[in-house]
Structures are given as C-alpha cells and as structure tokens.
N, C-alpha and C. Protein backbone atom coordinates (compact mmCIF):
# COMPACT_ATOMS: atom_id res chain seq x y z
N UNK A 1 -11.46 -41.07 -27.10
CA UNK A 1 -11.62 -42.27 -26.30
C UNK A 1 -11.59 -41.87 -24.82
N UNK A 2 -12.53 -42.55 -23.94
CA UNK A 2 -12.60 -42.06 -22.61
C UNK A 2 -11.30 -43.04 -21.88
N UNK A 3 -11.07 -41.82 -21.00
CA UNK A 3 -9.85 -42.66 -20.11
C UNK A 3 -10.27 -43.57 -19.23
N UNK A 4 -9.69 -44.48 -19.31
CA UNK A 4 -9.96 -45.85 -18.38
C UNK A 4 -9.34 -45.53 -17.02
N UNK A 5 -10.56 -45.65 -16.12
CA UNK A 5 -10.25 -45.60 -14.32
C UNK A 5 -9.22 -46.43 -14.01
N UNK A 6 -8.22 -45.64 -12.98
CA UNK A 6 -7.48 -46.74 -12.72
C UNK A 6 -7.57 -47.22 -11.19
N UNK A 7 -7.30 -48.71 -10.45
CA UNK A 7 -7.38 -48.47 -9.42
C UNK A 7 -6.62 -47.41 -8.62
N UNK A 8 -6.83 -46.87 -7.25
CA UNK A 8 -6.01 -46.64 -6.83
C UNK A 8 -4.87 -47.21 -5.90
N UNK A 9 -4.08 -47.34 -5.10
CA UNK A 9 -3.69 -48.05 -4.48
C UNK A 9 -3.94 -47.73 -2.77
N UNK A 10 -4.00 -48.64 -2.51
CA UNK A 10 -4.61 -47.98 -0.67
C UNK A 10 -3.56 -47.80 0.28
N UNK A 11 -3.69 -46.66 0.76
CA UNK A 11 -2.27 -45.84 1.73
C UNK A 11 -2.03 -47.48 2.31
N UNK A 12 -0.77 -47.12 3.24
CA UNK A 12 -0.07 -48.00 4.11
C UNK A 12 -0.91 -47.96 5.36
N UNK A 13 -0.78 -48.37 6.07
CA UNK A 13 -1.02 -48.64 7.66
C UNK A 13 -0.60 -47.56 8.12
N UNK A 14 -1.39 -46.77 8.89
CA UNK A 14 -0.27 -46.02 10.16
C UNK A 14 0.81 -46.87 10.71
N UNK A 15 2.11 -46.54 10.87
CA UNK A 15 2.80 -47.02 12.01
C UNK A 15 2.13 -46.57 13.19
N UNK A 16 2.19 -47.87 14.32
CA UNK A 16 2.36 -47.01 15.76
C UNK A 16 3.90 -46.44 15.88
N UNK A 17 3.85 -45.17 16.97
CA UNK A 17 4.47 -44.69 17.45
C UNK A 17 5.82 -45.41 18.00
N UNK A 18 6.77 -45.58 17.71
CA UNK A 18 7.94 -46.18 18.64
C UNK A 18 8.15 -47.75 17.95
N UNK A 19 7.38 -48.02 16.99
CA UNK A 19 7.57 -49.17 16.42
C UNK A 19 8.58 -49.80 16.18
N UNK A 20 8.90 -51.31 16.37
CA UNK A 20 9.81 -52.28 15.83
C UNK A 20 9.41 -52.35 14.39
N UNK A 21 10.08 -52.85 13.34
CA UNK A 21 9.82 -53.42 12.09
C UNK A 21 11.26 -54.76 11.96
N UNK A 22 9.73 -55.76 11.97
CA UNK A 22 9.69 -56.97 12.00
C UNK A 22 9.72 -57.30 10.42
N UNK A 23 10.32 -59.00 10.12
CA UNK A 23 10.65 -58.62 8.24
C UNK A 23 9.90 -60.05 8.77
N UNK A 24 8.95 -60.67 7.99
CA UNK A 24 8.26 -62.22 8.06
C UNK A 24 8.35 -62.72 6.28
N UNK A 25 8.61 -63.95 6.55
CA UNK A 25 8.34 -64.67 5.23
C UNK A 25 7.97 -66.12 5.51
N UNK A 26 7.63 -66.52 4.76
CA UNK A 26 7.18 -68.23 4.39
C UNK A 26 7.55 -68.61 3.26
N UNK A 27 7.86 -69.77 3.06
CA UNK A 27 8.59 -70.67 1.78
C UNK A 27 8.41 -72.16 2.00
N UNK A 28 7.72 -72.86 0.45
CA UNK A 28 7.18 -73.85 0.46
C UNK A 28 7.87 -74.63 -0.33
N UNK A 29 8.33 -75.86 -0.56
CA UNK A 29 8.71 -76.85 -1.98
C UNK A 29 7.82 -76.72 -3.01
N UNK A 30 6.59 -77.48 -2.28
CA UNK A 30 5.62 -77.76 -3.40
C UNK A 30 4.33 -77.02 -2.52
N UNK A 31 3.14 -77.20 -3.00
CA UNK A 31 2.34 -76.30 -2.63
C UNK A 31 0.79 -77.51 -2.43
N UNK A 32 0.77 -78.57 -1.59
CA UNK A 32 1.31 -78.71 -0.36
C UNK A 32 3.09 -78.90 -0.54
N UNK A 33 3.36 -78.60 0.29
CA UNK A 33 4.87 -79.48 0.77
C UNK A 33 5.15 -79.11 2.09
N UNK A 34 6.78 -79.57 2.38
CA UNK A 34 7.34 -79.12 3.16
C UNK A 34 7.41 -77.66 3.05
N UNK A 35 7.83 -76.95 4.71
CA UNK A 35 7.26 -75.51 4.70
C UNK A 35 8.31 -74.85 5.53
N UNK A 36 8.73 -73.49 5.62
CA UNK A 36 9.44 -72.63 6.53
C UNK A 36 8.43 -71.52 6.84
N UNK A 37 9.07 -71.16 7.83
CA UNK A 37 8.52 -69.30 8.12
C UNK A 37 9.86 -69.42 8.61
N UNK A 38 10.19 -67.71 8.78
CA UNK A 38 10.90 -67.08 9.82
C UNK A 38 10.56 -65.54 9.95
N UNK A 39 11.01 -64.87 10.89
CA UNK A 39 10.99 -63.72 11.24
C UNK A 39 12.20 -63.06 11.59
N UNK A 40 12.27 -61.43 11.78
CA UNK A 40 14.01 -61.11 11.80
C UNK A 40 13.47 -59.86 12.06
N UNK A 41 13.85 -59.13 13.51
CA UNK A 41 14.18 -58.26 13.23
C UNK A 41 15.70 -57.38 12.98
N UNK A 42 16.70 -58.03 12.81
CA UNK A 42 17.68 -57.81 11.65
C UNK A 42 18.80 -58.89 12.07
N UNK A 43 20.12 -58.99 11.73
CA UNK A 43 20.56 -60.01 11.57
C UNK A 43 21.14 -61.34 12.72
N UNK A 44 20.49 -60.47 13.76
CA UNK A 44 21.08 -61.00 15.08
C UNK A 44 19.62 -61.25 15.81
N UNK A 45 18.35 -61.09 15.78
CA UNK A 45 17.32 -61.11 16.04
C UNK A 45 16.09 -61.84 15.15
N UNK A 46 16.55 -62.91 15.30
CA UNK A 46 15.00 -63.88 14.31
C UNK A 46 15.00 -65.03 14.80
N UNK A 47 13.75 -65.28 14.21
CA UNK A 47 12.95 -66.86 15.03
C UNK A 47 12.98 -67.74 13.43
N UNK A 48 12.81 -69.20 12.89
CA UNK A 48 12.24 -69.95 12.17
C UNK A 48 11.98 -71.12 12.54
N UNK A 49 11.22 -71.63 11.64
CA UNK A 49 10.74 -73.05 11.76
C UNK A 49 10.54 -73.66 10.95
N UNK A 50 10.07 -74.91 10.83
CA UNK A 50 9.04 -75.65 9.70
C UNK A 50 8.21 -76.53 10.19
N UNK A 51 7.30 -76.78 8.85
CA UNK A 51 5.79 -77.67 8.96
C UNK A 51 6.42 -78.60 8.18
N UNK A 52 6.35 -79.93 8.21
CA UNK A 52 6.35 -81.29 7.15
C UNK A 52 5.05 -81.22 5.65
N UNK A 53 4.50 -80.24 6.00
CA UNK A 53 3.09 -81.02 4.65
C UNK A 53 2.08 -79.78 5.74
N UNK A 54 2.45 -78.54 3.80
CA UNK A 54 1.94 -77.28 4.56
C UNK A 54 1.60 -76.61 3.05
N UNK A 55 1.45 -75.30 3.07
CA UNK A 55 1.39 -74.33 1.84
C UNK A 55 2.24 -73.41 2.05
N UNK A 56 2.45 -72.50 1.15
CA UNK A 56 3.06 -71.48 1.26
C UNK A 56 2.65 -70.44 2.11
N UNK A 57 0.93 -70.11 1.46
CA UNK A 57 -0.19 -68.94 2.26
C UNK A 57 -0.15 -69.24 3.83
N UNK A 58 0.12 -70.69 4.34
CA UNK A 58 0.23 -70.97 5.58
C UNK A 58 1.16 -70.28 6.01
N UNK A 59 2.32 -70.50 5.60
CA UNK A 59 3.56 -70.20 5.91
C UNK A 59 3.98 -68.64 6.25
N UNK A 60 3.47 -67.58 5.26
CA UNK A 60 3.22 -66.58 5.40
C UNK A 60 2.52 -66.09 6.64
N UNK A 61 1.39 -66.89 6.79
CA UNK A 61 0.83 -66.33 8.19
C UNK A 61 1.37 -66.87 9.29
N UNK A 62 1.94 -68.04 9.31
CA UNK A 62 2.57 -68.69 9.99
C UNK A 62 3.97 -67.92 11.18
N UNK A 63 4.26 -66.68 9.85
CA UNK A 63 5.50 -66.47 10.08
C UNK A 63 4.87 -65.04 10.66
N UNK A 64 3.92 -64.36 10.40
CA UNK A 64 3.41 -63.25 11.17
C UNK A 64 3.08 -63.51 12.06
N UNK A 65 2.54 -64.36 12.69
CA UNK A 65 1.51 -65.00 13.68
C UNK A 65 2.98 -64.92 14.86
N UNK A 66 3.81 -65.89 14.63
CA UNK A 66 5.10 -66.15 15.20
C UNK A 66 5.71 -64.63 16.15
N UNK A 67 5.87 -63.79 14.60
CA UNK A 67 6.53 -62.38 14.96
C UNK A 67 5.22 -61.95 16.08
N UNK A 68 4.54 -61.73 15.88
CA UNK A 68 3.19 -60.91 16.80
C UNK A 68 3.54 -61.87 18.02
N UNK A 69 3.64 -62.89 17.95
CA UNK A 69 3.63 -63.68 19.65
C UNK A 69 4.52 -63.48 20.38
N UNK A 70 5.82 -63.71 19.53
CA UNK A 70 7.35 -63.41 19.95
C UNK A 70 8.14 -61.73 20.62
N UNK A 71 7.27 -60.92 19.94
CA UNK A 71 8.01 -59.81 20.11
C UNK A 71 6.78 -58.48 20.51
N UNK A 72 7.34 -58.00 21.94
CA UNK A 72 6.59 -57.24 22.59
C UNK A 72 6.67 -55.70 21.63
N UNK A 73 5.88 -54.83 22.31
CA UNK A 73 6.07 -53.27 21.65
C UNK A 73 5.06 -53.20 20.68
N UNK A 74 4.79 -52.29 20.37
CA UNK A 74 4.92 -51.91 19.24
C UNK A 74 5.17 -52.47 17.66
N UNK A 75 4.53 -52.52 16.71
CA UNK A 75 5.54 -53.41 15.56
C UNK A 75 4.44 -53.22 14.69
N UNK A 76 5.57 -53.05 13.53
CA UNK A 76 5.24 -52.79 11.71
C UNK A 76 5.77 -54.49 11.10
N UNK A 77 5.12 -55.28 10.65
CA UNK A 77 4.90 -56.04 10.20
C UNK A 77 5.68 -56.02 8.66
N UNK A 78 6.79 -56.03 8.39
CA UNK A 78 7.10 -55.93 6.76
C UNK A 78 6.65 -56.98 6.11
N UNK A 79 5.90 -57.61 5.20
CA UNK A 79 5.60 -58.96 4.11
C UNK A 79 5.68 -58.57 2.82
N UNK A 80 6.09 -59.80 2.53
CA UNK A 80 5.97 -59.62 0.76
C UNK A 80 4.39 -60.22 0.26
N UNK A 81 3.70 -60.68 1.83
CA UNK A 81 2.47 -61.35 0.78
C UNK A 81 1.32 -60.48 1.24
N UNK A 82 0.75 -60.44 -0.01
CA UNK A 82 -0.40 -59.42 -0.01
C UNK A 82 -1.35 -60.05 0.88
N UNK A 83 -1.72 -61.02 0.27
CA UNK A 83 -2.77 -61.62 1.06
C UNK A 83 -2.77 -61.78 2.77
N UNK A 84 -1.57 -61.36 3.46
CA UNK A 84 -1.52 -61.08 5.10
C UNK A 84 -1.45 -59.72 5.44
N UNK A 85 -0.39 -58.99 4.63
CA UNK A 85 -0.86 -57.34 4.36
C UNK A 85 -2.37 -56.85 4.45
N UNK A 86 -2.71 -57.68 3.16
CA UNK A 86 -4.24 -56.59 3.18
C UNK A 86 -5.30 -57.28 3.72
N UNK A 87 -5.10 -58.48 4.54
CA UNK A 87 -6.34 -58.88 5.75
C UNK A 87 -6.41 -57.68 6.54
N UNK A 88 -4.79 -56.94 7.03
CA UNK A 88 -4.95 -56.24 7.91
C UNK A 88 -5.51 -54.69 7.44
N UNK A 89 -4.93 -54.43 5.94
CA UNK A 89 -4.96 -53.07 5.90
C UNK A 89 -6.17 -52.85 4.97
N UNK A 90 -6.92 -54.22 4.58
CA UNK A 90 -8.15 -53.86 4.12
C UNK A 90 -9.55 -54.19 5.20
N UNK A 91 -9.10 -54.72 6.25
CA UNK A 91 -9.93 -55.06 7.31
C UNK A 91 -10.65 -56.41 7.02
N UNK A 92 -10.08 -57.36 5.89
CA UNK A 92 -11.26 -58.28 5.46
C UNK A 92 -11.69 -58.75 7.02
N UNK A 93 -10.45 -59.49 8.05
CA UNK A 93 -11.03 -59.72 8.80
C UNK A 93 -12.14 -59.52 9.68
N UNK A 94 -12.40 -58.21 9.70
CA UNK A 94 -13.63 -57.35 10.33
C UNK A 94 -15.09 -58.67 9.63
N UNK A 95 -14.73 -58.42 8.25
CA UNK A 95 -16.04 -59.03 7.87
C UNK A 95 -16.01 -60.71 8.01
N UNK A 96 -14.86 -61.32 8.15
CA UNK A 96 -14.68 -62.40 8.47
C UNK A 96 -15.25 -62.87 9.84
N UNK A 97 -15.00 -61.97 10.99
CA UNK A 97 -15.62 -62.28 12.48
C UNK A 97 -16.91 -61.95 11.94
N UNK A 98 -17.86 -60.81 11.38
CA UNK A 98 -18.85 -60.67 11.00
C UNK A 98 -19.68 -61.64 10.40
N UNK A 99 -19.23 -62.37 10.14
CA UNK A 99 -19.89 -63.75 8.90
C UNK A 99 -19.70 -64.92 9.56
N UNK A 100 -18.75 -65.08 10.76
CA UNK A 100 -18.60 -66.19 11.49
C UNK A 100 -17.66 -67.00 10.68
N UNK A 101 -16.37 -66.71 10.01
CA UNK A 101 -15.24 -66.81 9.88
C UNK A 101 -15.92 -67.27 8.19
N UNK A 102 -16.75 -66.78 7.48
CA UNK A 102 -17.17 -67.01 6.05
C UNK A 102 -16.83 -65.96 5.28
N UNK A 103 -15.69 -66.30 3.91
CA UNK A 103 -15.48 -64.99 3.35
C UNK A 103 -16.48 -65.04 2.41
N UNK A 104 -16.30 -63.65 1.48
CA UNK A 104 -17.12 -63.30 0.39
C UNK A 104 -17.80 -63.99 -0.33
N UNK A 105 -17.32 -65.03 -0.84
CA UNK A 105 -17.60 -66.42 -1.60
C UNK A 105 -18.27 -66.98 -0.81
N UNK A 106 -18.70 -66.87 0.41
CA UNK A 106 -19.74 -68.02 1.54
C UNK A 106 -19.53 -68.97 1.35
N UNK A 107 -17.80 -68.74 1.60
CA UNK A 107 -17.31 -70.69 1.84
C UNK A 107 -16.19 -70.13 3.18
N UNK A 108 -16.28 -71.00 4.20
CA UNK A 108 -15.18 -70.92 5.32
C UNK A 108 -13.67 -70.66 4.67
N UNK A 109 -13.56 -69.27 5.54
CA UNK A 109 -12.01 -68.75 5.38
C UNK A 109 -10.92 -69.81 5.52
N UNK A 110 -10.22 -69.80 4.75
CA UNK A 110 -9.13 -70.95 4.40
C UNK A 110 -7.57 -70.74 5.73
N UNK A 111 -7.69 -71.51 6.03
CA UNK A 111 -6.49 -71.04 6.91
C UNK A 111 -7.06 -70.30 8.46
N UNK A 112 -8.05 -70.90 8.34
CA UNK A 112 -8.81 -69.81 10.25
C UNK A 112 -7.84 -70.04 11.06
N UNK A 113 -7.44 -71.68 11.46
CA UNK A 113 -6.59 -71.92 12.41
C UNK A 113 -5.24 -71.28 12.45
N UNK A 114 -4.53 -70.08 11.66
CA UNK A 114 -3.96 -69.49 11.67
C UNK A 114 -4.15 -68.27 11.75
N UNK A 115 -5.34 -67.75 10.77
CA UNK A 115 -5.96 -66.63 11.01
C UNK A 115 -6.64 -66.08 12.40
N UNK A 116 -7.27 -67.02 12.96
CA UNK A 116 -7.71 -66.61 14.51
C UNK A 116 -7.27 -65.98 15.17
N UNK A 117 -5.91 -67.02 15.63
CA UNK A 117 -5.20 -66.22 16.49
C UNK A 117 -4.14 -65.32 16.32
N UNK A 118 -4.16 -64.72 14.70
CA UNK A 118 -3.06 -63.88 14.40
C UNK A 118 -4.29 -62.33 14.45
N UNK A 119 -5.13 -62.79 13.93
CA UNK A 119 -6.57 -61.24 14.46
C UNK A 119 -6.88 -61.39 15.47
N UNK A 120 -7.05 -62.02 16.32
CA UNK A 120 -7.07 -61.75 17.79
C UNK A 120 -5.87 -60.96 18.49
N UNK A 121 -4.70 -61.59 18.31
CA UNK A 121 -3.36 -61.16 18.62
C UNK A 121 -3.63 -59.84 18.06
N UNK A 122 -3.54 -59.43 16.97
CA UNK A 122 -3.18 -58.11 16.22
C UNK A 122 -4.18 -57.01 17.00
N UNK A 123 -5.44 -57.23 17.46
CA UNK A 123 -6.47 -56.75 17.73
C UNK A 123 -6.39 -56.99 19.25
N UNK A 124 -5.67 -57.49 20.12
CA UNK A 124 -5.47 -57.75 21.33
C UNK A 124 -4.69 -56.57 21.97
N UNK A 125 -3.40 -56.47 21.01
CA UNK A 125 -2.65 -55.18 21.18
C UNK A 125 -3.19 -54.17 20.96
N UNK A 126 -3.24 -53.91 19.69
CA UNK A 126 -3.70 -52.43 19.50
C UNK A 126 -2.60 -51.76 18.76
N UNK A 127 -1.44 -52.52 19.08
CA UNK A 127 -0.13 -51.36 18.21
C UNK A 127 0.42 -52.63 17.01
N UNK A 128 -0.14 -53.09 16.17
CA UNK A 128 0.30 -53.86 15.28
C UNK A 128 -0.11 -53.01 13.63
N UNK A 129 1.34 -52.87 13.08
CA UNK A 129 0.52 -52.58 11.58
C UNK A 129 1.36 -53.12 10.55
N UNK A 130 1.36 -53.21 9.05
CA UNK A 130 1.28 -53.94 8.13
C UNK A 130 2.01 -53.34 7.01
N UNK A 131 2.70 -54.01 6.33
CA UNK A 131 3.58 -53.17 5.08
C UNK A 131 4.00 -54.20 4.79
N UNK A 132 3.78 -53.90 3.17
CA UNK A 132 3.99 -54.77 1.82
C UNK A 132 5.43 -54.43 1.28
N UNK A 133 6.33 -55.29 1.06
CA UNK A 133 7.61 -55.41 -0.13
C UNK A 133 7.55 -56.03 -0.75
N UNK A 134 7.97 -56.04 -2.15
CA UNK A 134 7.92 -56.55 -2.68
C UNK A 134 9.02 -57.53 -2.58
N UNK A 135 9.12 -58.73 -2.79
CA UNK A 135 9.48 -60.10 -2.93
C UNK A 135 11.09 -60.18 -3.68
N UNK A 136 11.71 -60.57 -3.23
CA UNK A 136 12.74 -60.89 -4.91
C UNK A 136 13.16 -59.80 -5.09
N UNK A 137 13.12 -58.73 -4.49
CA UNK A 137 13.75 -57.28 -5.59
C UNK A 137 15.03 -57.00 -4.63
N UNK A 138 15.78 -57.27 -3.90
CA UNK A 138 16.95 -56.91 -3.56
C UNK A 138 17.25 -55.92 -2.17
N UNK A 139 15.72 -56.27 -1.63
CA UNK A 139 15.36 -55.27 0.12
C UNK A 139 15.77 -56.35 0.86
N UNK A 140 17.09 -55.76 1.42
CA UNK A 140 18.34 -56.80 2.62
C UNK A 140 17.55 -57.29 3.25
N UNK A 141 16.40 -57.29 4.14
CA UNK A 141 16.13 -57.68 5.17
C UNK A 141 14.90 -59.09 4.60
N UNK A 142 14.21 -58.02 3.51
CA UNK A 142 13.39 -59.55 2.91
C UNK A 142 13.96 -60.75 2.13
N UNK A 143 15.27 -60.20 1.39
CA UNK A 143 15.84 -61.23 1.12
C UNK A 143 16.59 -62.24 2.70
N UNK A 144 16.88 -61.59 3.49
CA UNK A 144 17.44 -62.26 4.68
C UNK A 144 16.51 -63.47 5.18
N UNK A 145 15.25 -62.76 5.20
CA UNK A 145 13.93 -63.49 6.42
C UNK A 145 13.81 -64.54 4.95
N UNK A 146 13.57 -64.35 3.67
CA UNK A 146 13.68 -65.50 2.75
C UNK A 146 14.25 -66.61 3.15
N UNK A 147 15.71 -66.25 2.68
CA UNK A 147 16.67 -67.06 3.31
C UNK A 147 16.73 -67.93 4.24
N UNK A 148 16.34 -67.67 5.33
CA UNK A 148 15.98 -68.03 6.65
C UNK A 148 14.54 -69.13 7.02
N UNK A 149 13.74 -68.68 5.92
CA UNK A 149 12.56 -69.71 5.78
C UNK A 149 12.56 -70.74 4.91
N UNK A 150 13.67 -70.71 3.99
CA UNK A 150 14.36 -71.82 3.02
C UNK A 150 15.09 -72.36 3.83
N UNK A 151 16.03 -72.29 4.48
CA UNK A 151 16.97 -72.77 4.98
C UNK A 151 16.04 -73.96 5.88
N UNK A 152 15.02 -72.63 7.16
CA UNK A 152 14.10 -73.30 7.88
C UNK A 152 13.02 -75.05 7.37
N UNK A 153 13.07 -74.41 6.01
CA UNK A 153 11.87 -75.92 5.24
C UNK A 153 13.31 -76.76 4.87
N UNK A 154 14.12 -76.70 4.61
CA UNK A 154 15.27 -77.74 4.53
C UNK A 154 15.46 -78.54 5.67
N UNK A 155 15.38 -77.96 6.83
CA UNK A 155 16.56 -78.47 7.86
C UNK A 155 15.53 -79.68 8.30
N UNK A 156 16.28 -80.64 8.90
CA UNK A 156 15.93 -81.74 9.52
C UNK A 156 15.15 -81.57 10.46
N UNK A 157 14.59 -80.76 11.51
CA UNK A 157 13.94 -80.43 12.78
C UNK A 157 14.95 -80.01 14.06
C-alpha cells in the first residue's frame, strides 16, 4: 500500500530581533453574542474590552489589532486562533489587498473592518510576527489573556 502524503506543517514566523511577546485572545457567549478581547503582556501589563453583539473570529482579531496599536517595539503576537496566525504567516492577506479585499471563494473577506487596519498596522511596522498555542492546554499566559476576555464579555462596561 502506498504511503499517504502528509501535510506538512509551516515553520513559525521569524521573531524580530528584541521582541515583546504579547498573549491575545477573544471570547464570545454565543456566536453572535456578547464579546471580550484582551491582551497581556504578563500579569501586570494588559488591555480588555468588550463588544455587545459580536463573534468570536471578531474578537480574536479584535484583540490583536488592540495589542499591535497599544504596544510599541518589536512584538511576537502569541494566539490560539489559527485563523489570525495564519493570515499573517500564510500571507492570505497579500492576496486579499490583491483581489481588493475578495478571498478565494470571490466573496468579500469577512471581518475587513478589522482586518484592514490590523494588515496595515502589521505591515506599517515591519517588526510584527505571529505564533500559534494551542487553546485550553494549560500555557499560563493563554490561559491568563482567556480569562481576561471572559471576564472582559461579562463586565458591565
């Protein structure tokens, strides 16, 4: 029997040089619902918020977008969501400005008004890069920025 190809998985991002690592998350009720982001770079250093009637995928970018505005230098981006990870580290965006914000499917990218100005920003600097954790597994800092974006979609304003 022939062996079945497997994917491979695609390296990480370079860090820049001298980098911060920033931890971002988003957290939703319902999907629309009420919404959090926050950001951290560790326990004495983070931003959150919330949306009233949002998504989760928002929230996620929501909460990168935030970190990139907020914090000068240098910076490694930690997420648990793929889908903000690998805009950056698969370049979709490249083909997104290319198409006039139309992904693959030739239907308008979902979320531009977040996406815009988080690829502009990222691409403005020059020292922004991207790294995936996984979710839920017991990494202090992503469980923290969790935390922090739950707490954030709870609170009153």
């Amino acid at each position: 029997m022939p062996a079945i190809p497997r994917s491979r998985a695609k390296p990480p991002m370079t860090a820049p040089a001298g980098a911060t690592s920033v931890y971002t998350d988003g957290a939703c009720t319902e999907n629309p619902g009420r919404g959090g982001w926050a950001w951290a770079i560790d326990r004495d250093r983070w931003e959150s918020g919330f949306e009233p009637a949002t998504t989760n995928q928002r929230m996620e970018i929501r909460a990168a977008l935030e970190a990139v505005r907020s914090i000068e230098g240098p910076l490694i981006v930690v997420c648990d969501s793929t889908y903000v990870v690998n805009c950056f580290r698969d370049r979709w965006w490249a083909s997104w400005l290319a198409r006039g914000w139309i992904n693959s499917q030739k239907k308008p990218v979902a979320n531009r008004d977040l996406w815009e100005p988080l690829v502009h920003a990222v691409n403005d600097r020059g020292n922004v890069a991207f790294r995936w954790v996984k979710g839920h597994s017991g990494h202090e800092m992503n469980d923290f920025v969790d935390q922090l974006a739950v707490a954030a979609r709870l609170s009153t304003g």
